[in-house]
C-alpha atoms as a PDB file:
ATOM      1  CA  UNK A   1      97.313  53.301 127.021  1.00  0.00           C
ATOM      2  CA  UNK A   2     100.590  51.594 128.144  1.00  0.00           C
ATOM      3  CA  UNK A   3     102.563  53.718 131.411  1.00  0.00           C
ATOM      4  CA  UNK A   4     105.276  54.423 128.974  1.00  0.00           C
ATOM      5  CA  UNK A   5     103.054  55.347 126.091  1.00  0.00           C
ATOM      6  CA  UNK A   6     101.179  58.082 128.864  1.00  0.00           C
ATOM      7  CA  UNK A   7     104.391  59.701 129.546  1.00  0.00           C
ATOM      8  CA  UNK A   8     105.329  60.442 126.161  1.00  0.00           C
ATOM      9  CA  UNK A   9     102.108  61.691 125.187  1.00  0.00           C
ATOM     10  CA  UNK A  10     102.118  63.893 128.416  1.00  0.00           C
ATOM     11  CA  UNK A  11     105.921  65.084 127.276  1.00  0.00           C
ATOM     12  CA  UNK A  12     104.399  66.022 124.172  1.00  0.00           C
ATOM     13  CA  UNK A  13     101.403  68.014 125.566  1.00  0.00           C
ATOM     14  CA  UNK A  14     104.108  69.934 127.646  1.00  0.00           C
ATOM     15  CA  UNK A  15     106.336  70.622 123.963  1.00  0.00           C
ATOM     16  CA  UNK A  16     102.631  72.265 122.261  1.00  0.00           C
ATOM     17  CA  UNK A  17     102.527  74.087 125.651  1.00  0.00           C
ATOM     18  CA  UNK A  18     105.874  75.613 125.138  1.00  0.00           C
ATOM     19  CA  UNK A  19     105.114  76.547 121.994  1.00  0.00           C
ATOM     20  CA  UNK A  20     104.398  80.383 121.043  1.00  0.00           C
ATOM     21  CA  UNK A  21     103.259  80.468 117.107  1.00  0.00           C
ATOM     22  CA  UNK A  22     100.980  77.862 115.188  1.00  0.00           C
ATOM     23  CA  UNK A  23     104.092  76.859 112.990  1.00  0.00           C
ATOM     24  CA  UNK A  24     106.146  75.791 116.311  1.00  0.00           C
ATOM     25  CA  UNK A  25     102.469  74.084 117.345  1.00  0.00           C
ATOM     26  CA  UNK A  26     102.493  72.402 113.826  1.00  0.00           C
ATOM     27  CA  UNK A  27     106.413  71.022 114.094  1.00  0.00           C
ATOM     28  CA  UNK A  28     105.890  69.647 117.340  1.00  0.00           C
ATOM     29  CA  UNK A  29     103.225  67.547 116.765  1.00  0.00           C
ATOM     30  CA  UNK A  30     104.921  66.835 113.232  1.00  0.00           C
ATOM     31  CA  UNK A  31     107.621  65.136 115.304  1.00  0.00           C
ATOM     32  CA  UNK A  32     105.518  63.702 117.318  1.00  0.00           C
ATOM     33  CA  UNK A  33     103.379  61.912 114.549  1.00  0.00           C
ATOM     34  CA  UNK A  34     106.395  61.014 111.971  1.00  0.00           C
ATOM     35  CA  UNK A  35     106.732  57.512 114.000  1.00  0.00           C
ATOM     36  CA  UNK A  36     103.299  56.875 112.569  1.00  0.00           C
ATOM     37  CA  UNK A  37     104.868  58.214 108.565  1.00  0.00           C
ATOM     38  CA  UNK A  38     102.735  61.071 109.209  1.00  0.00           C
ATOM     39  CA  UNK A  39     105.080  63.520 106.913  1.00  0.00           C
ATOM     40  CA  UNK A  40     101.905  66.577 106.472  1.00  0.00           C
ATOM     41  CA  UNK A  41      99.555  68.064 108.644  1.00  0.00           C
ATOM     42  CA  UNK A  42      96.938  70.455 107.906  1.00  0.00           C
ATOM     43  CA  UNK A  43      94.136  71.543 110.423  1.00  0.00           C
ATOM     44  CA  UNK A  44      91.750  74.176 110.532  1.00  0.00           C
ATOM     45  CA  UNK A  45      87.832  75.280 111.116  1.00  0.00           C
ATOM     46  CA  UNK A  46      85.772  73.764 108.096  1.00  0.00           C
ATOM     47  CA  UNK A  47      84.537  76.720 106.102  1.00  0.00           C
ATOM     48  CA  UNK A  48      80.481  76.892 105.418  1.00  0.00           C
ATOM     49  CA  UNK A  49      79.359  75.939 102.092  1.00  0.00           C
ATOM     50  CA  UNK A  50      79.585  78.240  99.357  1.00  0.00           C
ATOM     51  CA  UNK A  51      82.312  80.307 101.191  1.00  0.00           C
ATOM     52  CA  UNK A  52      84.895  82.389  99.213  1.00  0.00           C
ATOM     53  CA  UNK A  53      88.424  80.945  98.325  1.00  0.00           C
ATOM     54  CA  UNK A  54      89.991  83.777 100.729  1.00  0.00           C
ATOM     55  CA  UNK A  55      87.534  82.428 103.509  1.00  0.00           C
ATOM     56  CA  UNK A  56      88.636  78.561 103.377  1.00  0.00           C
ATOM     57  CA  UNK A  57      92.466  80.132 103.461  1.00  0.00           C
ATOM     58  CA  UNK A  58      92.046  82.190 106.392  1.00  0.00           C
ATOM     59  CA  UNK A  59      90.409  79.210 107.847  1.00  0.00           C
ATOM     60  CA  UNK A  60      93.707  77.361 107.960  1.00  0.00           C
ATOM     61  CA  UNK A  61      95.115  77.066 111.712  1.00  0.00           C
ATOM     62  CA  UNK A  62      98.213  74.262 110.989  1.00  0.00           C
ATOM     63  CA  UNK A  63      99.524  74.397 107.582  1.00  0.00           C
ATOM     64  CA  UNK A  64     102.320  71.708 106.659  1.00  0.00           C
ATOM     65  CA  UNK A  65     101.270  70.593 103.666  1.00  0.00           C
ATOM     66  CA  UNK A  66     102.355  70.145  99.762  1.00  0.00           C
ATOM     67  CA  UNK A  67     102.274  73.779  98.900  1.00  0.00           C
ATOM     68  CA  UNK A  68     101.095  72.748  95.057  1.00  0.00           C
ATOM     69  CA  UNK A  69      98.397  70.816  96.085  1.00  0.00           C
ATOM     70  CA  UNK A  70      97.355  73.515  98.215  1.00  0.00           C
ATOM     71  CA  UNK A  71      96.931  76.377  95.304  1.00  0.00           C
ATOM     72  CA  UNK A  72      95.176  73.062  93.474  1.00  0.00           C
ATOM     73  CA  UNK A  73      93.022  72.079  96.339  1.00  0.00           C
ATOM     74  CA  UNK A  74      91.390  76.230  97.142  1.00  0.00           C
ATOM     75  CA  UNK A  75      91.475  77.107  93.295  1.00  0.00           C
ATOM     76  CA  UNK A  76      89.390  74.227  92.385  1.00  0.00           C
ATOM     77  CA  UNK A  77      86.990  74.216  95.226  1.00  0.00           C
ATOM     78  CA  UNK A  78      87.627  70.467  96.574  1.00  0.00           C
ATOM     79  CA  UNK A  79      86.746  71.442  99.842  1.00  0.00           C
ATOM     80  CA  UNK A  80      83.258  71.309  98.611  1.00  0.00           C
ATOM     81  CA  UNK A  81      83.610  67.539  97.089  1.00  0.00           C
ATOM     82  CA  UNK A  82      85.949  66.475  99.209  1.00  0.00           C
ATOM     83  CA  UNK A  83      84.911  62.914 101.438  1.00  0.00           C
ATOM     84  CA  UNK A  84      87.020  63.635 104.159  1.00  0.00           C
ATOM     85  CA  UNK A  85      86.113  67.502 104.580  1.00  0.00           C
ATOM     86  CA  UNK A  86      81.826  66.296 103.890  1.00  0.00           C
ATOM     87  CA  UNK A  87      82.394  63.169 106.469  1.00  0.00           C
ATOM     88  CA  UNK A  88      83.963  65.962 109.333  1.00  0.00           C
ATOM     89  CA  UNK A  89      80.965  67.683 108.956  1.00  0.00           C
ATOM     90  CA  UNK A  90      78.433  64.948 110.655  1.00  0.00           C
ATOM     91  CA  UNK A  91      80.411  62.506 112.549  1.00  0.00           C
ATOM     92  CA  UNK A  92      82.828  63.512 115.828  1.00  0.00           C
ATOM     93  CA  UNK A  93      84.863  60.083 115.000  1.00  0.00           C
ATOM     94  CA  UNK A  94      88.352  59.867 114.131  1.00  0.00           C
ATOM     95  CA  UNK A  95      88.457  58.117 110.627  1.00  0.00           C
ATOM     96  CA  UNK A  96      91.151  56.669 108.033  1.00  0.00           C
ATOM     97  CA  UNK A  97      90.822  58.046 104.636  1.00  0.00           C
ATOM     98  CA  UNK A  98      90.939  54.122 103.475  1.00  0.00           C
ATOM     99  CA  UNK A  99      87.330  54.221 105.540  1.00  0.00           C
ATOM    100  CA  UNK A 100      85.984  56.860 103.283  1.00  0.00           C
ATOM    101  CA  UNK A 101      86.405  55.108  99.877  1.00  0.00           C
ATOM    102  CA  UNK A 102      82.833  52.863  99.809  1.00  0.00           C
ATOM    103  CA  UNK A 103      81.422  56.884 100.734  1.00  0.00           C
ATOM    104  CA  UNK A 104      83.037  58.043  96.995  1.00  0.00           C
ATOM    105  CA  UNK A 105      83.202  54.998  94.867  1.00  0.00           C
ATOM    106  CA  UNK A 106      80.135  56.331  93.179  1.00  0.00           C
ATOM    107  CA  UNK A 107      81.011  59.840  93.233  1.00  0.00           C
ATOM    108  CA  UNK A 108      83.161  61.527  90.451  1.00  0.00           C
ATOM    109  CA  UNK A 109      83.889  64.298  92.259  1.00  0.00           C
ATOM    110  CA  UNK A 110      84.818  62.814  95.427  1.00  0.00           C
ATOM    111  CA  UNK A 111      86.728  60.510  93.524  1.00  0.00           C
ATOM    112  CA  UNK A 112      88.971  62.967  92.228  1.00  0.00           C
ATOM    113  CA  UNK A 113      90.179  64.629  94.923  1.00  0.00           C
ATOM    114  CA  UNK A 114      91.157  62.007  96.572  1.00  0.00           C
ATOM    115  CA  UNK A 115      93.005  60.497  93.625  1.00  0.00           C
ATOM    116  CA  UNK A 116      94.731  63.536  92.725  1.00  0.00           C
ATOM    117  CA  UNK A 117      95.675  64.189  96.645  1.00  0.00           C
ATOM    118  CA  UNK A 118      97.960  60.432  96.120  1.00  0.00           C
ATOM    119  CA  UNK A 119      99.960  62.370  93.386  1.00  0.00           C
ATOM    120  CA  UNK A 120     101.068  64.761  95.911  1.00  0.00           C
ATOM    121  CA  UNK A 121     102.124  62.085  98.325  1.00  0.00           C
ATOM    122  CA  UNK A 122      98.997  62.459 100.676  1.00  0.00           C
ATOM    123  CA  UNK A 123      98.100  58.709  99.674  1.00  0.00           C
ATOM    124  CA  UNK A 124      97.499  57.658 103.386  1.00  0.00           C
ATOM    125  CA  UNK A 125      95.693  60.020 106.209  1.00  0.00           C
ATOM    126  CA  UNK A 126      93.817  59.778 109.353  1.00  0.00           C
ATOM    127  CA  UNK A 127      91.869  63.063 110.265  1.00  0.00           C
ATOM    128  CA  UNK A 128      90.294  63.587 113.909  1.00  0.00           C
ATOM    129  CA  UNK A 129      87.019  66.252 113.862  1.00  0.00           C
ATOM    130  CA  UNK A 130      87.589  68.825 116.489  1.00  0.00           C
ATOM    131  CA  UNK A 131      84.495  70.928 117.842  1.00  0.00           C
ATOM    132  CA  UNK A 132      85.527  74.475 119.100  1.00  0.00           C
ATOM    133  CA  UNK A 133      84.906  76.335 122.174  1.00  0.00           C
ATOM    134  CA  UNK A 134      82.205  78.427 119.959  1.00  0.00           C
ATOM    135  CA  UNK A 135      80.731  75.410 119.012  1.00  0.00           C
ATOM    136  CA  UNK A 136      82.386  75.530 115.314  1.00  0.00           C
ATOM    137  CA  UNK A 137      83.652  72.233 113.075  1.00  0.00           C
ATOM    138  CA  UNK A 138      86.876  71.367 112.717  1.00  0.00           C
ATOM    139  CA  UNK A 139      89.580  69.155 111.840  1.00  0.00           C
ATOM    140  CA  UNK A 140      92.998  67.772 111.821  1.00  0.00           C
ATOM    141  CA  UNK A 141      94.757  65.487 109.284  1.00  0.00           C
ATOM    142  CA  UNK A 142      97.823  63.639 109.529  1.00  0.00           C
ATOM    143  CA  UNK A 143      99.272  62.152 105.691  1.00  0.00           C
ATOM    144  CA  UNK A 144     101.904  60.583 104.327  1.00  0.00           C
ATOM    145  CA  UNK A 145     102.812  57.970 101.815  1.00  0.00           C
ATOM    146  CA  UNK A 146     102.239  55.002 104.192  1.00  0.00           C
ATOM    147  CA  UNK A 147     100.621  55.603 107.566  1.00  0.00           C
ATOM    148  CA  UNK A 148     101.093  52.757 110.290  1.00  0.00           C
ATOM    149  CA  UNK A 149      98.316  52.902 113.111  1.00  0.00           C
ATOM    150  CA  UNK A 150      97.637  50.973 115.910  1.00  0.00           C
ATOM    151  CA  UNK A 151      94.016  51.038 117.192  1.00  0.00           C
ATOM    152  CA  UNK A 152      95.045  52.748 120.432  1.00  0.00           C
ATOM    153  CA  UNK A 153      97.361  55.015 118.796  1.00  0.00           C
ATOM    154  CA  UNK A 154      93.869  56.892 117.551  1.00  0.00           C
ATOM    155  CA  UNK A 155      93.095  57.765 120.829  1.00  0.00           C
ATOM    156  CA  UNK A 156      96.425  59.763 121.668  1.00  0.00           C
ATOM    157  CA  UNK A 157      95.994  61.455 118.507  1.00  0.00           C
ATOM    158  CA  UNK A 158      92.554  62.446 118.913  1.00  0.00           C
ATOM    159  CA  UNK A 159      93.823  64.260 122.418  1.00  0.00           C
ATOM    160  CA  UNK A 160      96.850  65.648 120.842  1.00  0.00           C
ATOM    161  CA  UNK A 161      95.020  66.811 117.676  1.00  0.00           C
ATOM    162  CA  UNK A 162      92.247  68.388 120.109  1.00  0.00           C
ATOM    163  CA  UNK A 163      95.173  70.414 122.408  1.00  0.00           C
ATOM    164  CA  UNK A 164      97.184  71.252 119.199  1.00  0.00           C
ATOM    165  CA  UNK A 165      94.317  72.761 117.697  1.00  0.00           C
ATOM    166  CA  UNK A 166      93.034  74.625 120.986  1.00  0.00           C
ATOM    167  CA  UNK A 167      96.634  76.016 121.495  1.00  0.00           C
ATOM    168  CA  UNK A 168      96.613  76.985 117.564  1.00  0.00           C
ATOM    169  CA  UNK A 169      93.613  79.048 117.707  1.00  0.00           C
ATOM    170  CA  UNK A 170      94.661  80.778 121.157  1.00  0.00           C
ATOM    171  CA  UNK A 171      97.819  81.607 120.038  1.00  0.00           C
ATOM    172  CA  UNK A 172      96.758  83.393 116.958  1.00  0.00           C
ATOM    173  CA  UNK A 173      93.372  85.092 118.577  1.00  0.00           C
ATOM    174  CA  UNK A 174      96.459  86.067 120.795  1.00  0.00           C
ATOM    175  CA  UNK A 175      98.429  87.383 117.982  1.00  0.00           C
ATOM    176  CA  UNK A 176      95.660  89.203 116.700  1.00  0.00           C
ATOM    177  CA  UNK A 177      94.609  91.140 119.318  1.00  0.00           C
ATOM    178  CA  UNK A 178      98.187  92.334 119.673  1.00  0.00           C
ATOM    179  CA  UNK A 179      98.213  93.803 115.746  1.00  0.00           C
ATOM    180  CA  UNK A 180      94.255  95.200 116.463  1.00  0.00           C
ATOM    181  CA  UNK A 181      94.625  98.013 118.204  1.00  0.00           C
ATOM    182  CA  UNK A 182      91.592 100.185 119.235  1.00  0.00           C
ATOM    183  CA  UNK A 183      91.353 103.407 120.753  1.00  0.00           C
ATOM    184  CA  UNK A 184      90.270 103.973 124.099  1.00  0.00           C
ATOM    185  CA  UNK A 185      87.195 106.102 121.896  1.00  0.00           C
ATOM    186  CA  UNK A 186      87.384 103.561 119.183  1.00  0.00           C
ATOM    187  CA  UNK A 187      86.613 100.426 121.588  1.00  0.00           C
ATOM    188  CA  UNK A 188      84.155 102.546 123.827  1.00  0.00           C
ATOM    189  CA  UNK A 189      81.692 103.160 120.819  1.00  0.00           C
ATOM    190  CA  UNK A 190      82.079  99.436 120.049  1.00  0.00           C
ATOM    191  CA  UNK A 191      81.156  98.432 123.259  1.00  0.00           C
ATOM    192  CA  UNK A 192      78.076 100.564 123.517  1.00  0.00           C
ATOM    193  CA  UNK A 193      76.959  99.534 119.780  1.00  0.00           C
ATOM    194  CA  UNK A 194      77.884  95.775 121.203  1.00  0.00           C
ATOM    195  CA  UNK A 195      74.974  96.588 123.878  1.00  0.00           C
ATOM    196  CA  UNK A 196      72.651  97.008 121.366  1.00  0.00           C
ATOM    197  CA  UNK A 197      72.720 101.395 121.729  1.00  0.00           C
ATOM    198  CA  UNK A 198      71.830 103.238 118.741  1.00  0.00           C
ATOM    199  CA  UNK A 199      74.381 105.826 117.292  1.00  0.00           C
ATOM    200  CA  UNK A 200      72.350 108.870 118.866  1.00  0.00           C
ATOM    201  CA  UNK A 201      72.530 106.661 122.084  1.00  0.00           C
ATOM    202  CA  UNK A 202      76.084 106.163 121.689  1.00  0.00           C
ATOM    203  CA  UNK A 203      76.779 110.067 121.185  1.00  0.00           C
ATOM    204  CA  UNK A 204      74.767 110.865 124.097  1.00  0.00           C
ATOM    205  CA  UNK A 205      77.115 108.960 126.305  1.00  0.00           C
ATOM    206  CA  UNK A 206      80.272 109.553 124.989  1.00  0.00           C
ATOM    207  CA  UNK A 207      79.512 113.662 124.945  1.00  0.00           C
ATOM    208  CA  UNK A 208      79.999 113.612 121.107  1.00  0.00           C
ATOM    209  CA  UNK A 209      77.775 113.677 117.758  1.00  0.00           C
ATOM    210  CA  UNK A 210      76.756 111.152 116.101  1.00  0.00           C
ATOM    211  CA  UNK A 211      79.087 112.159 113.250  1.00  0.00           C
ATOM    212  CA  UNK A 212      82.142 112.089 115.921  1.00  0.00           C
ATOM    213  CA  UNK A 213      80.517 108.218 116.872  1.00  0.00           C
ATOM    214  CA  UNK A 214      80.054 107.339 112.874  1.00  0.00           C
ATOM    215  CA  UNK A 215      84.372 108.181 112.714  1.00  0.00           C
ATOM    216  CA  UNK A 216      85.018 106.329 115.541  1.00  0.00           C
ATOM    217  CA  UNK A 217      82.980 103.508 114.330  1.00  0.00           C
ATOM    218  CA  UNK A 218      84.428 103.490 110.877  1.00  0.00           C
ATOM    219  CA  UNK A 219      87.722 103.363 111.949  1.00  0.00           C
ATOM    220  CA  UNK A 220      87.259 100.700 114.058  1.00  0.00           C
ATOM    221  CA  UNK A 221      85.841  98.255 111.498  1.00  0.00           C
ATOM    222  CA  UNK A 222      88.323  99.616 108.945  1.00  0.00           C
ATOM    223  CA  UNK A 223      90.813  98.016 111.807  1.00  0.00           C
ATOM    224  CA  UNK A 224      88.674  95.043 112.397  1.00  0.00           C
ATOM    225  CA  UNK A 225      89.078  94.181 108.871  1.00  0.00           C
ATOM    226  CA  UNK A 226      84.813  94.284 109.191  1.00  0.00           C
ATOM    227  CA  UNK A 227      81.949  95.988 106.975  1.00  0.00           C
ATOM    228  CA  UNK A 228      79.384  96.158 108.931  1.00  0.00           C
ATOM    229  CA  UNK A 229      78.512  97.447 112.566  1.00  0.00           C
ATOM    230  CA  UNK A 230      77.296  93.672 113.854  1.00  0.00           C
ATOM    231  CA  UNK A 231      80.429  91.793 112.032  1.00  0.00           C
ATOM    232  CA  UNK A 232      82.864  95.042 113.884  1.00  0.00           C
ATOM    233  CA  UNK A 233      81.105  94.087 117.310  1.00  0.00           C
ATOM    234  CA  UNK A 234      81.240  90.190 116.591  1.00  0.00           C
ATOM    235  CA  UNK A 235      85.184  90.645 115.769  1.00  0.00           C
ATOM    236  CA  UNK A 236      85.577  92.677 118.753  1.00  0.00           C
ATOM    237  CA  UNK A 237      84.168  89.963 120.839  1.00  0.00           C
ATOM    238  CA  UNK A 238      85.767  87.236 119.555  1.00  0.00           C
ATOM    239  CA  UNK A 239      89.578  89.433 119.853  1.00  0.00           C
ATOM    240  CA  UNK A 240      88.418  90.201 123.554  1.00  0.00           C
ATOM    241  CA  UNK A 241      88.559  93.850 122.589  1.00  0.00           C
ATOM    242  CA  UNK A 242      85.182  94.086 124.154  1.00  0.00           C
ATOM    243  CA  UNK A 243      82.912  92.086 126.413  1.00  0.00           C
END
């Protein structure tokens, strides 16, 4: 990487630092990429097979994409046929979507999403795979009509695609720990049931009855947005509720 090229990249990194939502993340590193005809980006953690439609939605961390081939994309379940999505999944390399095509020349499925993506003007991409802090898959696509990329601009956009993400996520674990908010009670139960103590256990050391530590409990994964005790406690966790 040229001095000149290092400096912009490191002026961008400062912008995504700035930044305070994932849509000001998203529009920084869309001006940042348009030199390349990047006009879309769309990153997020790659939802487990056979997950619901609501799932792969809330999965979503950048979201600048054709809003039609969106509701297309999630009704129809391409995430499940689609090459790009399937090749994120076992490789850490950055790829061109031009790459993928001897991976879906026999496959009808495959095929077809990424013909019908061209109709939306998503005829070109590169996507960089992104592994999380917790060790989960993700990715980060850049599209447009005609993309124009030197071999060491994949480099710089495998770093900026890695901090864009990282700052994406933070920001909105960030946001949602703001909008969750426990009571002192509510987050004390959870952090005994998150160290593995029974609900009699619990009761015992808050000085309450098990039926006062089942409300407290219930309220707290009605907050969560959870069902059950081990998905409340996970949640909690991964908000930094509790520890």
């Amino acid at each position: 990487m040229s001095s000149k090229a290092f400096a912009r990249t490191l002026e961008v990194i400062r912008s995504l630092d700035r930044a305070r939502t994932p849509a000001e993340v998203c529009g920084t590193l869309l001006e940042s990429t348009r030199q390349f005809g990047a006009e879309y980006i769309l990153a997020g953690v790659i939802p487990m097979p056979g997950a619901s439609r609501q799932h792969q939605i809330s999965s979503i961390v950048l979201d600048h994409w054709p809003k039609e081939w969106s509701h297309r994309y999630f009704s129809h379940g391409y995430v499940f046929q689609d090459p790009a999505i399937r090749t994120v999944r076992r490789s850490s390399a950055p790829f061109l979507w031009s790459e993928l095509k001897p991976l879906y020349r026999e496959d009808a499925a495959g095929r077809r999403v990424m013909e019908e993506a061209s109709d939306f003007r998503l005829r070109q991409g590169f996507t960089i795979p992104v592994a999380t802090l917790e060790g989960e898959v993700a990715g980060l696509s850049i599209a447009g009509e005609r993309l124009e990329l030197a071999p060491e601009d994949r480099g710089v956009l495998a770093l900026l695609a890695t901090y864009s993400l990282g700052r994406s996520i933070l920001l909105r674990e960030t946001a949602e720990r703001e909008t969750v908010r426990l009571t002192p009670r509510e987050r004390e139960a959870l952090q005994w049931a998150a160290e593995g103590e029974s609900e009699w256990r619990i009761g015992e050391r808050m000085g309450i009855s098990e039926h006062g530590v089942d409300k407290h409990m219930r309220s707290a994964r009605e907050k969560l947005g959870t069902r059950t005790r081990t998905h409340a406690v996970a949640e909690g966790i991964r908000l930094g509720l509790i520890k």
